[in-house]
Protein backbone atom coordinates (compact mmCIF):
# COMPACT_ATOMS: atom_id res chain seq x y z
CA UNK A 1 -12.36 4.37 -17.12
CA UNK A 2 -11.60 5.15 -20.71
CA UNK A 3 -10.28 2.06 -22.31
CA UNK A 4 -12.47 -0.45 -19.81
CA UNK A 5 -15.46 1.43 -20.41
CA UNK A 6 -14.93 0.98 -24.57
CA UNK A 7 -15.02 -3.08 -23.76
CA UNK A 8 -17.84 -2.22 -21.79
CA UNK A 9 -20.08 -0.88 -24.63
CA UNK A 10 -18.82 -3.21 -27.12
CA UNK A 11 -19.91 -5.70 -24.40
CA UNK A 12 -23.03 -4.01 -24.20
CA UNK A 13 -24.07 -2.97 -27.07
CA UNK A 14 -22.77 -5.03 -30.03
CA UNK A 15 -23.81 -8.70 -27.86
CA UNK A 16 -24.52 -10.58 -31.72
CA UNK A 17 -21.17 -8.92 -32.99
CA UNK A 18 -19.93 -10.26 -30.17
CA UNK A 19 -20.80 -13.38 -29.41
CA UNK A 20 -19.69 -13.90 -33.44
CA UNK A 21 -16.39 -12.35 -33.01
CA UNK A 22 -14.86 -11.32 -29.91
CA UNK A 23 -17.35 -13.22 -27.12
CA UNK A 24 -15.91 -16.79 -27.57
CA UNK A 25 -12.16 -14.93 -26.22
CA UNK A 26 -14.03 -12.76 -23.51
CA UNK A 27 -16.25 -16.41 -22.24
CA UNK A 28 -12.89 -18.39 -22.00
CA UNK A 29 -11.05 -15.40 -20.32
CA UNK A 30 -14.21 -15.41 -17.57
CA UNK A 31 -14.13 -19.38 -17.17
CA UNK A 32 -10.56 -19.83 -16.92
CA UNK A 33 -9.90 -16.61 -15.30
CA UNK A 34 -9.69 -17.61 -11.41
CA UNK A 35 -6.49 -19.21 -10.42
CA UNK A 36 -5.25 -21.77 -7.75
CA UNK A 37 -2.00 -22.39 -6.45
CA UNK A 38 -2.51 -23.73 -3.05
CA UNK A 39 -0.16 -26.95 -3.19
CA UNK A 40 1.44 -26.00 -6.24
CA UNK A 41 4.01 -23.65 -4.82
CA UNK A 42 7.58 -25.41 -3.49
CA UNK A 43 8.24 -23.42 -0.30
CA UNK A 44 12.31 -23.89 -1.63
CA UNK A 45 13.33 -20.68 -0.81
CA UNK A 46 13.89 -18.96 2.46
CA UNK A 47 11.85 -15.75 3.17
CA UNK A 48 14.64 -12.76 2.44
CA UNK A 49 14.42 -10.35 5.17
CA UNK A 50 15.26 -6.68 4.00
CA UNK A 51 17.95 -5.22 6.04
CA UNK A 52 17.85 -2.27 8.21
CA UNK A 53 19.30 0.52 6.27
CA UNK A 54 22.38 2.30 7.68
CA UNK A 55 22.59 5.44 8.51
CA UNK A 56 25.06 8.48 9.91
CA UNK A 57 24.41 11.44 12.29
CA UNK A 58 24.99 14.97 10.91
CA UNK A 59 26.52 17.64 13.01
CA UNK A 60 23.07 18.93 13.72
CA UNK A 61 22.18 15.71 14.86
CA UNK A 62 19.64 14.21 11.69
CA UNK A 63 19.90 10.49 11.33
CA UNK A 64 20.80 11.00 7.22
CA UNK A 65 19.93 7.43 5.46
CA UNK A 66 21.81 7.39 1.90
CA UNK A 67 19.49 6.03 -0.72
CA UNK A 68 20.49 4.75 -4.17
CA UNK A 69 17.61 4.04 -6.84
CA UNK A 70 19.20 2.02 -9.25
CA UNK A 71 18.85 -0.43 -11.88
CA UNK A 72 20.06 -4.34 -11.72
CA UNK A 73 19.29 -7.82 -12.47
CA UNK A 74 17.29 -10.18 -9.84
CA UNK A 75 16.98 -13.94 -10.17
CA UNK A 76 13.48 -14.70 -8.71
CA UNK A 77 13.15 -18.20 -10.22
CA UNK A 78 15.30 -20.87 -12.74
CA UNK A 79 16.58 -19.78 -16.07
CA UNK A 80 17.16 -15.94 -16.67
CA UNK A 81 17.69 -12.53 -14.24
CA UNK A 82 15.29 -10.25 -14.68
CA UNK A 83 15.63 -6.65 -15.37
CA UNK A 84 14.58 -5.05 -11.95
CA UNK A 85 14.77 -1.52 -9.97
CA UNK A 86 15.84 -1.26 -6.74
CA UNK A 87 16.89 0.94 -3.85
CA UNK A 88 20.44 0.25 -2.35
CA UNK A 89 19.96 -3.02 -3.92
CA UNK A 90 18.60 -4.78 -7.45
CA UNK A 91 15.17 -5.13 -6.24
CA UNK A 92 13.19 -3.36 -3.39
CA UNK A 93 14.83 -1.39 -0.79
CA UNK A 94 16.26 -1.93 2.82
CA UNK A 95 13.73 -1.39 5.84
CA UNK A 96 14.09 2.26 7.33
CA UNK A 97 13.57 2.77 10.74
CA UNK A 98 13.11 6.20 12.78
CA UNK A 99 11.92 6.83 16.39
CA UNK A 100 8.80 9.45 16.94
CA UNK A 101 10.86 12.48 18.02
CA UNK A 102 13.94 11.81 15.84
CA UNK A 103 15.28 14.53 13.10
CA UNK A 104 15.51 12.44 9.66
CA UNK A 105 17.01 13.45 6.43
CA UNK A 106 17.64 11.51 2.99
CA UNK A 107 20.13 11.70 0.04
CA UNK A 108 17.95 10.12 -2.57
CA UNK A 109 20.35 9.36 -5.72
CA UNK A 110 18.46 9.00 -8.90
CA UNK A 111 20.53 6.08 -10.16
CA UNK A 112 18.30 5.67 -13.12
CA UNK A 113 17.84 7.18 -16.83
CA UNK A 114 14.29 8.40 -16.00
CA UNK A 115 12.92 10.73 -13.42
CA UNK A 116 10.98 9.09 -10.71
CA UNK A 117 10.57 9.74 -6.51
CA UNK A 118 10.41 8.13 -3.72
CA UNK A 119 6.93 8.52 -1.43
CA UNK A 120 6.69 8.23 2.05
CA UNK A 121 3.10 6.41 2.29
CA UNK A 122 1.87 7.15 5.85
CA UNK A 123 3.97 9.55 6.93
CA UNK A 124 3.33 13.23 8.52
CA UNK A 125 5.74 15.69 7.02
CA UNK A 126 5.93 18.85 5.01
CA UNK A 127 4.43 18.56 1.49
CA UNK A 128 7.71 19.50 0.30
CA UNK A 129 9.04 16.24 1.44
CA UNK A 130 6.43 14.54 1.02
CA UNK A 131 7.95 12.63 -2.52
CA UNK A 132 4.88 12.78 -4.62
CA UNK A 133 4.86 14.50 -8.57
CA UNK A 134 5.71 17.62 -7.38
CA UNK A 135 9.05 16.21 -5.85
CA UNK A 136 10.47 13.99 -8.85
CA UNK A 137 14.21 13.55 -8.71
CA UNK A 138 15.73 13.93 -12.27
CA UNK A 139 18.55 11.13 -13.43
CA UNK A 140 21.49 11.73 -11.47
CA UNK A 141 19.91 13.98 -9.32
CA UNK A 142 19.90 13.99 -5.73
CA UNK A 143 16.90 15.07 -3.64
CA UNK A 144 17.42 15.89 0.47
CA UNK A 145 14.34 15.92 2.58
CA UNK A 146 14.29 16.38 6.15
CA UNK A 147 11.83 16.68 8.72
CA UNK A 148 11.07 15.27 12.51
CA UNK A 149 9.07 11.99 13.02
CA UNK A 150 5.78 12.72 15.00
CA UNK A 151 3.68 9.83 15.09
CA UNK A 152 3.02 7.40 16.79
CA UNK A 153 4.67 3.45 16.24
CA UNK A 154 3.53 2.28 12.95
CA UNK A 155 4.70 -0.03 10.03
CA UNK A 156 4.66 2.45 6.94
CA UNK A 157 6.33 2.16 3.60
CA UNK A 158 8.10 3.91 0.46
CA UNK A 159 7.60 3.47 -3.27
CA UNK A 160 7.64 5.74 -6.36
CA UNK A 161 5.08 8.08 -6.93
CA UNK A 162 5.65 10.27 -10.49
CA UNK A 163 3.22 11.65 -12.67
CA UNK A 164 1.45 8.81 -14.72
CA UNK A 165 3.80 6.10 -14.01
CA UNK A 166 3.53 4.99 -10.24
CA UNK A 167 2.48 1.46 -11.45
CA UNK A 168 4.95 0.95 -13.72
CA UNK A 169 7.70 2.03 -11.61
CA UNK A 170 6.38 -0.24 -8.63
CA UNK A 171 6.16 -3.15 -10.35
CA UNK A 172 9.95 -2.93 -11.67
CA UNK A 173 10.63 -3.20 -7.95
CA UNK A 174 10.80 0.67 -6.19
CA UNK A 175 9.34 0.00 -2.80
CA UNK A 176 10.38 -0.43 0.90
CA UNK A 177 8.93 -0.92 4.52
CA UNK A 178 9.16 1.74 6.79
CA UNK A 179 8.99 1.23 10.53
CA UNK A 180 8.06 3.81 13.26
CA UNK A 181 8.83 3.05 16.83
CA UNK A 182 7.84 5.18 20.05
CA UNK A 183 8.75 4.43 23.90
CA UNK A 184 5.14 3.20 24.60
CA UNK A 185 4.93 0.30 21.66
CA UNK A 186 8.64 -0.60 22.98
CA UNK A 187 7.49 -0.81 26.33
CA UNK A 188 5.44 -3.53 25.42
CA UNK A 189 5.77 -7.09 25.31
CA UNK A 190 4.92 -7.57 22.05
CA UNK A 191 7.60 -9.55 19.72
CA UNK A 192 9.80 -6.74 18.41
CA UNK A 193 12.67 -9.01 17.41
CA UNK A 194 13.13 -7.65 13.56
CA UNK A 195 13.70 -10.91 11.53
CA UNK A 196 13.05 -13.18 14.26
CA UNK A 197 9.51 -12.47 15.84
CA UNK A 198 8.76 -9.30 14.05
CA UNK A 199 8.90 -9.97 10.66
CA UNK A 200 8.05 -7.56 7.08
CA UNK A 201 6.34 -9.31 5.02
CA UNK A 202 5.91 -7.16 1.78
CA UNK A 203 3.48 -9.10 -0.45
CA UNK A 204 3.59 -8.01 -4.47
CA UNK A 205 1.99 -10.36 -7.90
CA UNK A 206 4.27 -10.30 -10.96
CA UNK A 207 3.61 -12.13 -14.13
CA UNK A 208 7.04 -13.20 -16.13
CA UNK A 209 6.90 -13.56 -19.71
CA UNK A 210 8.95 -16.29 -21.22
CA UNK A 211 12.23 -14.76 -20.99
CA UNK A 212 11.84 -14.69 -17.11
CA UNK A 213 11.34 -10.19 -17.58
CA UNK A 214 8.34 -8.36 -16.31
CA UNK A 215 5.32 -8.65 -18.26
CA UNK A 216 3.36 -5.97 -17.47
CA UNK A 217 0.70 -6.22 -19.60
CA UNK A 218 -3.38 -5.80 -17.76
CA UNK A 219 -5.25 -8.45 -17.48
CA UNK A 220 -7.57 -8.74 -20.69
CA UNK A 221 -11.22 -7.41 -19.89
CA UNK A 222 -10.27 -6.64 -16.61
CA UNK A 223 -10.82 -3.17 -14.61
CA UNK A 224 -7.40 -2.69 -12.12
CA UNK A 225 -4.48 -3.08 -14.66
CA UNK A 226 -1.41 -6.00 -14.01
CA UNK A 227 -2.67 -8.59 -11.88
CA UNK A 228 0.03 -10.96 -11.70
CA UNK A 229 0.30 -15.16 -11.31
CA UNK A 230 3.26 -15.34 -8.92
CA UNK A 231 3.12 -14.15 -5.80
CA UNK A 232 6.68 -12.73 -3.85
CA UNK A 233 6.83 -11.56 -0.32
CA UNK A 234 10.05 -9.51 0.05
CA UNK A 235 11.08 -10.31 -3.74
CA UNK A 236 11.01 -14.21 -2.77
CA UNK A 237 9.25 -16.57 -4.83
CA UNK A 238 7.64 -19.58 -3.01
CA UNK A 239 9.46 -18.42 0.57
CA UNK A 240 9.49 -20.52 3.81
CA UNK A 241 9.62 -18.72 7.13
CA UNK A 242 11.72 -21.05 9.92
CA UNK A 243 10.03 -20.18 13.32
CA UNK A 244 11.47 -20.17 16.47
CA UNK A 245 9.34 -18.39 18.91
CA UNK A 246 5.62 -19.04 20.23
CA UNK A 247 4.39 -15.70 18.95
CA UNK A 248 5.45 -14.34 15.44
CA UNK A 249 4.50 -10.32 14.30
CA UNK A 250 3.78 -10.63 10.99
CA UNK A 251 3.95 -6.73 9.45
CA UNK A 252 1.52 -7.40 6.24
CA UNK A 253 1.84 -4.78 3.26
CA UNK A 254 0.01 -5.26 -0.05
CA UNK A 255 2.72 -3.58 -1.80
CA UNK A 256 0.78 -4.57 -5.47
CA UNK A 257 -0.09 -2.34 -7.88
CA UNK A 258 -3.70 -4.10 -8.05
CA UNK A 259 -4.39 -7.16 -6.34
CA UNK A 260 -6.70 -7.44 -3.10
CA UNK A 261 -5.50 -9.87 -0.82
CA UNK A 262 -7.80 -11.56 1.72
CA UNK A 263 -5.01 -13.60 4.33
CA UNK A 264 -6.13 -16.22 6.19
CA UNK A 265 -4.18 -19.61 7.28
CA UNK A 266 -4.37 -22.95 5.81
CA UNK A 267 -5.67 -24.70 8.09
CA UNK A 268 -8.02 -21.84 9.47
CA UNK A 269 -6.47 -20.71 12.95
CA UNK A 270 -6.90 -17.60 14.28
CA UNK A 271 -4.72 -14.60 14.52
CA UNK A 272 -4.85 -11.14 16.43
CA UNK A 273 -4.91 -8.37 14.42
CA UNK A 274 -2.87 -5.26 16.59
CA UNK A 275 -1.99 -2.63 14.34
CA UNK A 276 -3.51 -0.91 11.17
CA UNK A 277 -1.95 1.75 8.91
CA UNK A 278 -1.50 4.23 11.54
CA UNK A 279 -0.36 2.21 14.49
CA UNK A 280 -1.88 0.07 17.02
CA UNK A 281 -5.24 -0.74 18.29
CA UNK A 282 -6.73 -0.21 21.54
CA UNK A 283 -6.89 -3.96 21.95
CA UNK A 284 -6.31 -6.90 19.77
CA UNK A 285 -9.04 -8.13 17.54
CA UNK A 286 -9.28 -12.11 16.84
CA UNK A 287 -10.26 -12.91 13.77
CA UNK A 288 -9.19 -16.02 11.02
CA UNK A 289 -8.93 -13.69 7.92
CA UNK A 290 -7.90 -10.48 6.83
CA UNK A 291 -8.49 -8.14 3.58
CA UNK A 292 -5.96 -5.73 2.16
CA UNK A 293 -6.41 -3.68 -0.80
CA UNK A 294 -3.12 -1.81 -2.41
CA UNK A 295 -1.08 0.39 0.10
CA UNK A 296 -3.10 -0.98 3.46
CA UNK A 297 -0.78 -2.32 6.39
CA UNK A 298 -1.67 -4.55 9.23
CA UNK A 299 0.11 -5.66 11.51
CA UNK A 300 -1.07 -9.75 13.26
CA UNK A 301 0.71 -12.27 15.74
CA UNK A 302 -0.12 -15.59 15.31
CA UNK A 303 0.58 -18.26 17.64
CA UNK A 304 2.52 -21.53 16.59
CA UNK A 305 2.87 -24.88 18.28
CA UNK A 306 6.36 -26.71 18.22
CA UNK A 307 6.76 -29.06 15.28
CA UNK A 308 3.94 -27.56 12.68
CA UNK A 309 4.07 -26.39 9.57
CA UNK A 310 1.34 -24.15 8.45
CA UNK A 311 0.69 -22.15 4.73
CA UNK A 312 -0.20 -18.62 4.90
CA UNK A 313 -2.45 -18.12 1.52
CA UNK A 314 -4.99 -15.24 0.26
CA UNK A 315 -8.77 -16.71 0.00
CA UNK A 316 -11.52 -15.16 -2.59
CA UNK A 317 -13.67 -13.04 -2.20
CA UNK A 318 -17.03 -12.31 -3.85
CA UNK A 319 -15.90 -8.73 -4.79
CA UNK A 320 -17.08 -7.94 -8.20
CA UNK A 321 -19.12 -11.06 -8.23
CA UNK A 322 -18.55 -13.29 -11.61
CA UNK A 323 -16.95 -10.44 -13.37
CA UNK A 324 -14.67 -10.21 -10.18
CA UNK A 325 -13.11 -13.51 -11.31
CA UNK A 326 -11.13 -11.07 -14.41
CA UNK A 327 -9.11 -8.86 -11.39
CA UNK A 328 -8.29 -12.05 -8.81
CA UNK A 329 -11.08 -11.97 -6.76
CA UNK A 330 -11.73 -15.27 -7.43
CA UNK A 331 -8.26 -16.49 -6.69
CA UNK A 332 -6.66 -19.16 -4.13
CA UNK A 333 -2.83 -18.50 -3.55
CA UNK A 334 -0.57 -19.74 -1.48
CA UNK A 335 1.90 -17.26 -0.03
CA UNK A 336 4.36 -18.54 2.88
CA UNK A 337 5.21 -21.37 4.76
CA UNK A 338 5.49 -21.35 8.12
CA UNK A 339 7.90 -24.29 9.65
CA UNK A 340 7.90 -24.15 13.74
CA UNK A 341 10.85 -25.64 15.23
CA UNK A 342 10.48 -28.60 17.83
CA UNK A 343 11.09 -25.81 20.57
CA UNK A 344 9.66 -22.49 20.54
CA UNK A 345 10.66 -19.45 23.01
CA UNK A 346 7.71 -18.41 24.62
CA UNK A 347 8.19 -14.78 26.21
CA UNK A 348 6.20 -12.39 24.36
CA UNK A 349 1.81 -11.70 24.69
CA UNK A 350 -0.15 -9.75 23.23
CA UNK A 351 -1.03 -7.25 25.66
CA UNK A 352 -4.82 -6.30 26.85
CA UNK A 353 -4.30 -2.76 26.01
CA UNK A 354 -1.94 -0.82 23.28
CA UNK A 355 -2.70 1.85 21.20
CA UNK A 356 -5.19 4.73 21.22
CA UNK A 357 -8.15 4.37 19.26
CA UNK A 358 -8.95 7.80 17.26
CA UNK A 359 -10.99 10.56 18.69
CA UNK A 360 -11.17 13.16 16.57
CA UNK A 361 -14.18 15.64 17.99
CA UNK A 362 -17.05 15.73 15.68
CA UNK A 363 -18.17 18.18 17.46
CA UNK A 364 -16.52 20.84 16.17
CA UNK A 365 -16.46 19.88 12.04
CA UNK A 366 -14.92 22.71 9.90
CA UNK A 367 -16.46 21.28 6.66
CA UNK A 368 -18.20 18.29 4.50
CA UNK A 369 -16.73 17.00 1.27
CA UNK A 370 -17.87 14.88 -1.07
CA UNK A 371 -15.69 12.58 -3.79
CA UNK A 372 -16.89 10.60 -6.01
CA UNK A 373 -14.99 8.00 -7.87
CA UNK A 374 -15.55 7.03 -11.28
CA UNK A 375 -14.32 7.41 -15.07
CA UNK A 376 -10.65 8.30 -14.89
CA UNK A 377 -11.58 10.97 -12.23
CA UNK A 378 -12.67 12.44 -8.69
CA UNK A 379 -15.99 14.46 -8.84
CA UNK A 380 -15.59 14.30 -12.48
CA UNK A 381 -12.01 15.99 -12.78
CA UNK A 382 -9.18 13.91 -13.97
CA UNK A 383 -5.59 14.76 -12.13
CA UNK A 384 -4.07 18.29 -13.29
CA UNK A 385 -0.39 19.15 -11.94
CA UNK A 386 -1.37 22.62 -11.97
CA UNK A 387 -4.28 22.61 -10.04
CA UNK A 388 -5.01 22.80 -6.29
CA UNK A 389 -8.61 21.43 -6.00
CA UNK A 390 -9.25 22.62 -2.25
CA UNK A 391 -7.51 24.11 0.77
CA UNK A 392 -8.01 22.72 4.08
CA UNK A 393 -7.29 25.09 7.74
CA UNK A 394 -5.15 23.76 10.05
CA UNK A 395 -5.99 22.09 13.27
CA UNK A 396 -9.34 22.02 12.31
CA UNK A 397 -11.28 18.52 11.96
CA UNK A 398 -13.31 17.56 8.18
CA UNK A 399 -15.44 15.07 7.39
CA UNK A 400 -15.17 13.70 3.73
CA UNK A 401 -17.87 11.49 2.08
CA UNK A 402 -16.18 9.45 -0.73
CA UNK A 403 -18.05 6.44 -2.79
CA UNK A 404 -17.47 4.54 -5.56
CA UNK A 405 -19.41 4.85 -8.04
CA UNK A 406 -17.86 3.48 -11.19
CA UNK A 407 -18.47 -0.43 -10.39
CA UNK A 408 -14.63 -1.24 -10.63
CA UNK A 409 -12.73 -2.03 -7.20
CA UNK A 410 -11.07 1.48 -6.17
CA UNK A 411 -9.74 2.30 -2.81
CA UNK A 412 -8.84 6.02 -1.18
CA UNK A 413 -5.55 7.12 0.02
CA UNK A 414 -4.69 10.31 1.59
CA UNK A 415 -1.20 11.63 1.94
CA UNK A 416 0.35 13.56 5.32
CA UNK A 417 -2.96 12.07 7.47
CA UNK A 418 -4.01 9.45 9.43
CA UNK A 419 -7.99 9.28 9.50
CA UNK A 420 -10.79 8.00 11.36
CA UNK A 421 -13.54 5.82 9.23
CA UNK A 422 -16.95 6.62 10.65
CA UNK A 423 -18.68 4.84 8.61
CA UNK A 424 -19.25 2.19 6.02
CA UNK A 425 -22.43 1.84 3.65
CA UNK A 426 -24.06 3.77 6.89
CA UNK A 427 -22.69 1.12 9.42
CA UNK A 428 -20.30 1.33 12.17
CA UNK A 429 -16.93 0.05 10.51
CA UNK A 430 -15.52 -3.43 10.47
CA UNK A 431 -12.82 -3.88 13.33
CA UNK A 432 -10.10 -4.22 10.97
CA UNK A 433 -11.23 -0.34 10.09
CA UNK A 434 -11.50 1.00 13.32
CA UNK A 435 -8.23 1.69 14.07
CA UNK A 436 -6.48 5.24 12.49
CA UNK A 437 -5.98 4.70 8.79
CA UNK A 438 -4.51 6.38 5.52
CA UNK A 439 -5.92 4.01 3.12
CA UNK A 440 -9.72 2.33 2.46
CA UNK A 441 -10.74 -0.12 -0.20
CA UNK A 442 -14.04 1.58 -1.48
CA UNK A 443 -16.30 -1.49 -2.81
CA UNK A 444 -18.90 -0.34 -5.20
CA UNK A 445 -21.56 1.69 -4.20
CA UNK A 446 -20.44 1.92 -0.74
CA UNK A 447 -20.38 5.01 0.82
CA UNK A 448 -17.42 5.98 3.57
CA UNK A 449 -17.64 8.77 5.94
CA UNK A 450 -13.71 9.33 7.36
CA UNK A 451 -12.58 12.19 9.65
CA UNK A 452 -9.85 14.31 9.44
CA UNK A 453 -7.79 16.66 11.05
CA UNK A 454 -4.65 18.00 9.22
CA UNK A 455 -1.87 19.34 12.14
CA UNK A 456 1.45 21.85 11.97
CA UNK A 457 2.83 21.59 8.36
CA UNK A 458 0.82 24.46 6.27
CA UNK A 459 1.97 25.39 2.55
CA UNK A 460 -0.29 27.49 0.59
CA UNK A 461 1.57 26.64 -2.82
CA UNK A 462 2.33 23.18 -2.13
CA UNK A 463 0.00 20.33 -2.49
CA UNK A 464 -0.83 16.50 -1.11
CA UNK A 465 -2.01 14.07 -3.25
CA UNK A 466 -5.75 11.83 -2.52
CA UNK A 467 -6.42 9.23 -4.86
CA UNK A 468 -7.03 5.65 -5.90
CA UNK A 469 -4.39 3.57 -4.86
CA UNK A 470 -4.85 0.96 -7.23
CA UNK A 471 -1.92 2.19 -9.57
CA UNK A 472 -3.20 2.13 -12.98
CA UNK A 473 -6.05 4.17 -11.47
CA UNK A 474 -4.26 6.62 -10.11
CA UNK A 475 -1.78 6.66 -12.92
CA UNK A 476 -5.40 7.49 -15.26
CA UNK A 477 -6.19 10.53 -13.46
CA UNK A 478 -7.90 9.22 -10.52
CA UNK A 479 -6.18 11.62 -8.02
CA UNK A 480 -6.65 15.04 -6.64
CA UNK A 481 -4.62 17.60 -4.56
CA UNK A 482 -5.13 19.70 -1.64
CA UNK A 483 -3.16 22.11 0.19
CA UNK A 484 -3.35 23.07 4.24
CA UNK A 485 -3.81 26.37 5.16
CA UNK A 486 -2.23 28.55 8.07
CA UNK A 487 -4.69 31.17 9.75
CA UNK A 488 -5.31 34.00 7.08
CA UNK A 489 -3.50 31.74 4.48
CA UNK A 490 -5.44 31.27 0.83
CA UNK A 491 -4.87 28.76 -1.55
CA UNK A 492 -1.72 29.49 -3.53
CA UNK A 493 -0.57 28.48 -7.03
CA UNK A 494 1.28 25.37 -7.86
CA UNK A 495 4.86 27.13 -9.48
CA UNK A 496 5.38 26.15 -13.02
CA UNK A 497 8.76 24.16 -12.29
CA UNK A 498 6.91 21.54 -9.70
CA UNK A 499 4.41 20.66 -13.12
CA UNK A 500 6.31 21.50 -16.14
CA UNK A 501 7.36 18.40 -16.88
CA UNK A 502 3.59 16.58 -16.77
């Protein structure tokens, strides 16, 4: 990337200047660069639980939800508010909820005194409504999507997405959970209490500057933009969870901008792992840690005995290796406290079978693709509003090759799909990839083979975004768009109004 890959060469090339002049800043920055708070976090606060957002039936039936994107003042810790966006709210947005089958429609109020949009990460819908650049929502504006819910139960979410500024937008506080139910997930005995058994847990880094306000400066030297010092899970700051049940659904987002997170417990215990980004797994997988980059869900339950109290933290990683320490790969953090009453309810499981795992036929492969990642770009093209880089048919199943190849941390998100990872580095997948996903971490050098298969909503003119979802990445240029094609359709031309202002 541009400005990284200037420090890079100065790095490089000018070692004498700097180890006279600019080395001594860069070797403290790499010593003191990891950071610990396991034990140094109070647990004070109780976890917030978004609500469920409201909604009202229109006469042709549509559950309409009323959003407000606003601007306000949130206390996260002692001493000042800080200046925050929110939706319906000061800082993050209620939990929507929709059943697979169900008409939806929005009002989305642009409260604020800049354009932005709201993106509806994981979700199969019309490009139209999709909420990416092309559908900003001008101050005081009011955008109405609408479409039917066809997938199957999944824990989703919303944030910003315009032009160049997704990060900076996110990290005032634009994002949301959204939750897909079905009749077969319900008909299991899985917890499904919301804010009881089945809890959001939408885990963001901030850094405050000394008047308590957003600092959302990059990290010095490092390659992923903001990566911040406190950790908040649903906007709390140090938050304690009060359990009351054996089994507890924990519905993990990394909603950060940058940060990899790699949960685990305190004191080590397992936890079943039922549900990736696009819904749940065949069967559970058992495991004692789990890794997130930006944008990936998971949903675990974790078992809990009557009287304990137990720290949910991120562990390092050796991602990026001693440079990896500059981007929090190094880090130990605590994140939540779990504190199990002296009598638990015990009438959930996790059941032997649940979702379907994905079975796309790769027999029957339309066409390869290839992306690379790397300098501010995919395949060596930065992100143009106007252009449509490829068109994809219908109902017909692709395979696309995509590596990193730039040695920062990127990951791979594509909109209106859920995909099936073939491969990774020419290995079957990790469990924890195995189930249908929208969103990879792509580790250096690695190579990913996913399959796709792009169903019913076909626009010619209108495009989907793929990119890097670590923000400041995507916000760079690292991003692309495609368009799906109905039999005899060709790709179209984006109209001058959906790019005019980028």
């Amino acid at each position: 990337m541009r400005r990284r890959k200037a420090i890079g060469l100065t790095i490089g090339i000018g070692g004498g200047a700097l180890v006279l002049g600019g080395t001594g800043a860069f070797g403290v920055q790499l010593a003191t660069a990891s950071l610990d708070t396991v034990g140094k976090v109070d647990f004070d606060r109780p976890l917030a639980i978004p609500p469920l957002a409201q909604s009202t039936d229109d006469p042709s039936g549509a559950r309409v939800f009323d959003l407000e994107i606003q601007a306000g003042r949130t206390r996260f810790t002692d001493g000042p508010a800080t200046d925050t966006w929110g939706v319906n709210g000061t800082f993050l947005g209620p939990t929507l909820r929709a059943r697979r089958g169900q008409e939806i429609a929005f009002a989305v109020h642009n409260g604020l005194d800049e354009a932005t949009s709201l993106h509806w990460h994981g979700m199969r819908l019309p490009a139209v409504m999709d909420g990416g650049p092309h559908q900003e929502v001008a101050p005081g504006e009011t955008w109405t999507p609408q479409w039917t819910v066809d997938q199957p139960a999944a824990t989703l979410w919303y944030h910003p997405h315009p032009h160049g500024k997704t990060a900076a937008h996110l990290l005032r506080g634009l994002a949301g959970m959204f939750i897909v139910d079905d009749d077969e997930s319900e008909g299991l005995n899985l917890p499904q209490t919301y804010g009881v058994d089945d809890v959001p847990m939408i885990v963001q880094d901030r850094k405050f500057d000394g008047d308590n306000q957003f600092d959302d400066g990059a990290t010095l030297f490092g390659a992923l933009g903001v990566i911040g010092d406190h950790l908040l899970v649903n906007g709390t700051v140090g938050p304690y969870f009060d359990v009351t049940t054996r089994l507890v659904r924990l519905r993990l987002l990394n909603g950060s901008a940058a940060r990899m997170y790699h949960f685990g417990f305190g004191d080590d215990r397992p936890f079943s792992l039922i549900a990736t980004d696009g819904g749940l797994l065949p069967e559970a997988w058992e495991t004692d840690r789990l890794q997130l980059s930006p944008g990936e869900r998971a949903e675990i339950v974790v078992a809990f005995e009557p009287g304990e109290t137990v720290d949910l933290r991120s562990f390092p990683t050796d991602i990026g290796g001693v440079m990896g320490r500059l981007d929090g790969f190094a880090d130990k953090l605590d994140v939540c406290r779990f504190r199990a009453a002296e009598s638990l309810a015990d009438d959930t499981e996790i059941p032997a079978a649940m979702g379907a795992a994905p079975d796309l036929d790769l027999g029957a492969v339309a066409e390869e693709r290839s992306f690379t990642l790397g300098e501010d770009a995919i395949n060596g093209n930065p992100m143009a509003m106007e252009r449509i880089d490829f068109g994809v048919r219908v109902d017909t199943v692709e395979v696309w090759e995509v590596v990193n190849d730039n040695g920062f941390l990127h990951n791979f998100h594509v909109h209106d799909v859920q995909f099936q990872v073939l491969e990774v580095a020419g290995e079957e997948p990790p469990p924890h990839l195995r189930g249908w996903k929208d969103t990879v971490p792509l580790i250096p050098g690695e190579r990913n083979r996913l399959a796709l298969r792009f169903s019913e909503y076909t626009d010619p003119n209108v495009p989907y975004m793929f990119h890097c979802h670590v923000l400041q990445h995507e916000d760079e240029g690292m991003m692309g768009q495609f368009v799906v094609l109905g039999d005899g359709e060709e790709v179209g031309a984006v109209a001058a109004a959906a790019h005019d202002h980028g």
